[in-house]
N, C-alpha and C. Protein backbone atom coordinates (compact mmCIF):
# COMPACT_ATOMS: atom_id res chain seq x y z
N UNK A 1 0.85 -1.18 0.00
CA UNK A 1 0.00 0.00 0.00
C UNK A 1 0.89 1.24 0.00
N UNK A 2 0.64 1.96 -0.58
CA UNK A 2 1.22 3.43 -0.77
C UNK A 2 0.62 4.59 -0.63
N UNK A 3 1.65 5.00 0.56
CA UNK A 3 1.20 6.56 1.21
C UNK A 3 1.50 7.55 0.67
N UNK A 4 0.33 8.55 0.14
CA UNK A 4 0.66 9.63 -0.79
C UNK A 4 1.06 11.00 -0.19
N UNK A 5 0.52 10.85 0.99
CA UNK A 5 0.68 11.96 2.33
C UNK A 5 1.69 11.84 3.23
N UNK A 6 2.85 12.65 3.96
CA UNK A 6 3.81 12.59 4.49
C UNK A 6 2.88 12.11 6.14
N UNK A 7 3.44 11.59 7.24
CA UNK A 7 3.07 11.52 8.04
C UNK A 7 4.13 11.16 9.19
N UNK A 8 3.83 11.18 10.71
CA UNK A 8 4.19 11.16 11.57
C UNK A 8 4.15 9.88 12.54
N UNK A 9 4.75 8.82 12.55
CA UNK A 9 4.40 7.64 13.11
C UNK A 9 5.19 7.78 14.57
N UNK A 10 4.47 7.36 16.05
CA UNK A 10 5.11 7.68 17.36
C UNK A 10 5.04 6.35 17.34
N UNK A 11 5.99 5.66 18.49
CA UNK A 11 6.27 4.16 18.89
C UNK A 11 6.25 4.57 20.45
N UNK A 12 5.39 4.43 21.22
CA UNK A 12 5.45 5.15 22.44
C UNK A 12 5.85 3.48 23.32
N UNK A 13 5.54 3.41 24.59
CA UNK A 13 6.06 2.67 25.64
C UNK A 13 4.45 1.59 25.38
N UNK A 14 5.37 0.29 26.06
CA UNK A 14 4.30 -0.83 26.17
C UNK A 14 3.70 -1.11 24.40
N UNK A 15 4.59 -0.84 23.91
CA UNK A 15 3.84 -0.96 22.17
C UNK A 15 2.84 -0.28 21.25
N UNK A 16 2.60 1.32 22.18
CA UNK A 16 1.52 1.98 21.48
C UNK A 16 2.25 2.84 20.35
N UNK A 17 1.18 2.80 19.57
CA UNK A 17 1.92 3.64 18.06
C UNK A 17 0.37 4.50 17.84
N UNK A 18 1.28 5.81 17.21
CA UNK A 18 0.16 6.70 16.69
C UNK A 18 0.59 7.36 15.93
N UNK A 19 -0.22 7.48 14.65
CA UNK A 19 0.07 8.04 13.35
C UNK A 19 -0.57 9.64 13.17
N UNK A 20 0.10 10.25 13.33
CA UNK A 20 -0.15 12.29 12.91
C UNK A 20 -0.13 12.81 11.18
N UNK A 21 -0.55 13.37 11.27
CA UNK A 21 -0.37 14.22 9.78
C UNK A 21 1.20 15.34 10.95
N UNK A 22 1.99 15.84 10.06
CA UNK A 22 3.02 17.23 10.48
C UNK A 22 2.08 18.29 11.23
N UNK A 23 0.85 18.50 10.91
CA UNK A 23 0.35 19.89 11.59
C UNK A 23 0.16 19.16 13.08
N UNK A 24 -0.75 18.11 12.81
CA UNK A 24 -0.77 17.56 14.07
C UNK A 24 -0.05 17.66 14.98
N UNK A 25 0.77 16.20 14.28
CA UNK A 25 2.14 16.22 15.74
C UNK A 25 2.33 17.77 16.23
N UNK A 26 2.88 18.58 15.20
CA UNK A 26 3.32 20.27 16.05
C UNK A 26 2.46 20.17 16.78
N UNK A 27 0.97 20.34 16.55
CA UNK A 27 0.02 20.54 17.94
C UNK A 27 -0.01 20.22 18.91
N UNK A 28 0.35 18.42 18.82
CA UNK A 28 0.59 17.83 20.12
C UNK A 28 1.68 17.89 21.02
N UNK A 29 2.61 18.12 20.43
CA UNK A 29 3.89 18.69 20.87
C UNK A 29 3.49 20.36 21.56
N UNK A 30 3.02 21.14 21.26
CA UNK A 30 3.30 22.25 21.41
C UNK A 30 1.78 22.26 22.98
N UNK A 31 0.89 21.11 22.75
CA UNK A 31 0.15 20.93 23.83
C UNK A 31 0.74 20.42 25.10
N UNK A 32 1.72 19.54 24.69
CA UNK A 32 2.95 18.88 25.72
C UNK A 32 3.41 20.01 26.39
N UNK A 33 3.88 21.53 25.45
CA UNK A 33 4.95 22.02 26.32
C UNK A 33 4.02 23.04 27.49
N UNK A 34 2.58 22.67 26.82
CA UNK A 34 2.06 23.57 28.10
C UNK A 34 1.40 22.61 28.96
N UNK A 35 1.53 21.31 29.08
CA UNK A 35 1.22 20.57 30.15
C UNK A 35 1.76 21.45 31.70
N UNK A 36 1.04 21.27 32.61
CA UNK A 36 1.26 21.62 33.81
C UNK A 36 2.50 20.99 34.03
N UNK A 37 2.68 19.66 34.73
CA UNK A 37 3.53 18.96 34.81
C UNK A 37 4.66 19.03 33.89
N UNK A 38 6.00 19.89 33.59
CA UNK A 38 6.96 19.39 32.45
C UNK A 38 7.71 18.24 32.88
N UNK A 39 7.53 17.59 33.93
CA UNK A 39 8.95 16.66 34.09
C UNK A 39 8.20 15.65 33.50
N UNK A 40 6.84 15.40 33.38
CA UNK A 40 6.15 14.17 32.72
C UNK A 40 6.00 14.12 31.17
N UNK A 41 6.24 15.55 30.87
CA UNK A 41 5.82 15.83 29.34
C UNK A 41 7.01 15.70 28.98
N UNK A 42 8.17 16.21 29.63
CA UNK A 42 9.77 16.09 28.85
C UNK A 42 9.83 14.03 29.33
N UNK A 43 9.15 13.10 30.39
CA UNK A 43 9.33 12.06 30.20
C UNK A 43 8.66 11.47 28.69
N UNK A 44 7.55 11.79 28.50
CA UNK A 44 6.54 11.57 27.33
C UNK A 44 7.19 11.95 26.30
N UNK A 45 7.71 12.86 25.93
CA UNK A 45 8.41 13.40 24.65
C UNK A 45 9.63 12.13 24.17
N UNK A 46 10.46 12.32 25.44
CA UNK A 46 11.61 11.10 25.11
C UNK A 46 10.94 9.59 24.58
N UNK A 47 9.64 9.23 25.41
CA UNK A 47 9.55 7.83 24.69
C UNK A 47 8.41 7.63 23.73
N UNK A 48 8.48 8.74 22.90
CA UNK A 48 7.84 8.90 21.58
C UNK A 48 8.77 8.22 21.02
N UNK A 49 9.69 8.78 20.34
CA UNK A 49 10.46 8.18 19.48
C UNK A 49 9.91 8.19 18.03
N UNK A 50 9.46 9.97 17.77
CA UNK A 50 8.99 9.92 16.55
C UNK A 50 9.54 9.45 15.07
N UNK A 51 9.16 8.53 14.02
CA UNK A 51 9.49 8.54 12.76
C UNK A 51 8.68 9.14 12.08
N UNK A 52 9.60 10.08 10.89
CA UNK A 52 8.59 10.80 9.94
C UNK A 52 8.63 9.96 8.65
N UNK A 53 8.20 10.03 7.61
CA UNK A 53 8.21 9.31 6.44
C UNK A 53 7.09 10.10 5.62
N UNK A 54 8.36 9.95 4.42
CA UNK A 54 7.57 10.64 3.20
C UNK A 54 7.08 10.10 2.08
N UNK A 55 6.19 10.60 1.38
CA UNK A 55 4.96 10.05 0.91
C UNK A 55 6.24 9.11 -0.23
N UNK A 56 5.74 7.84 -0.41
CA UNK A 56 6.20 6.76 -1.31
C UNK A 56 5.79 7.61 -2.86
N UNK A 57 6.83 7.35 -3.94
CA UNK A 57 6.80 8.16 -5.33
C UNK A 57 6.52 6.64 -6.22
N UNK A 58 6.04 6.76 -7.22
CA UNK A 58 5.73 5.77 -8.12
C UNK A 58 4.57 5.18 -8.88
């Protein structure tokens, strides 16, 4: 299958994955940095472990 749209794939802890469009992720990221808590959001950020990938040509 071939992705025509660039996107944002997270590999978070315990095996969860979640797929963003780019505007997204920024959002969620930029919702992270106003979490109350930063020592949980700078823990959360590290075990993202975002991959980006661009749209397959052909």
């Amino acid at each position: 299958m071939k992705k025509k749209k660039d996107y944002v794939e997270t590999l978070g802890p315990n095996g969860t994955r979640h797929i963003f469009t780019p505007k997204e992720y920024k959002t969620f990221m930029k919702g992270l940095d106003a979490y109350p808590d930063q020592h949980k959001a700078d823990l959360l950020k590290r075990m993202l472990n975002p991959v980006y990938h661009k749209p397959e040509k052909g």
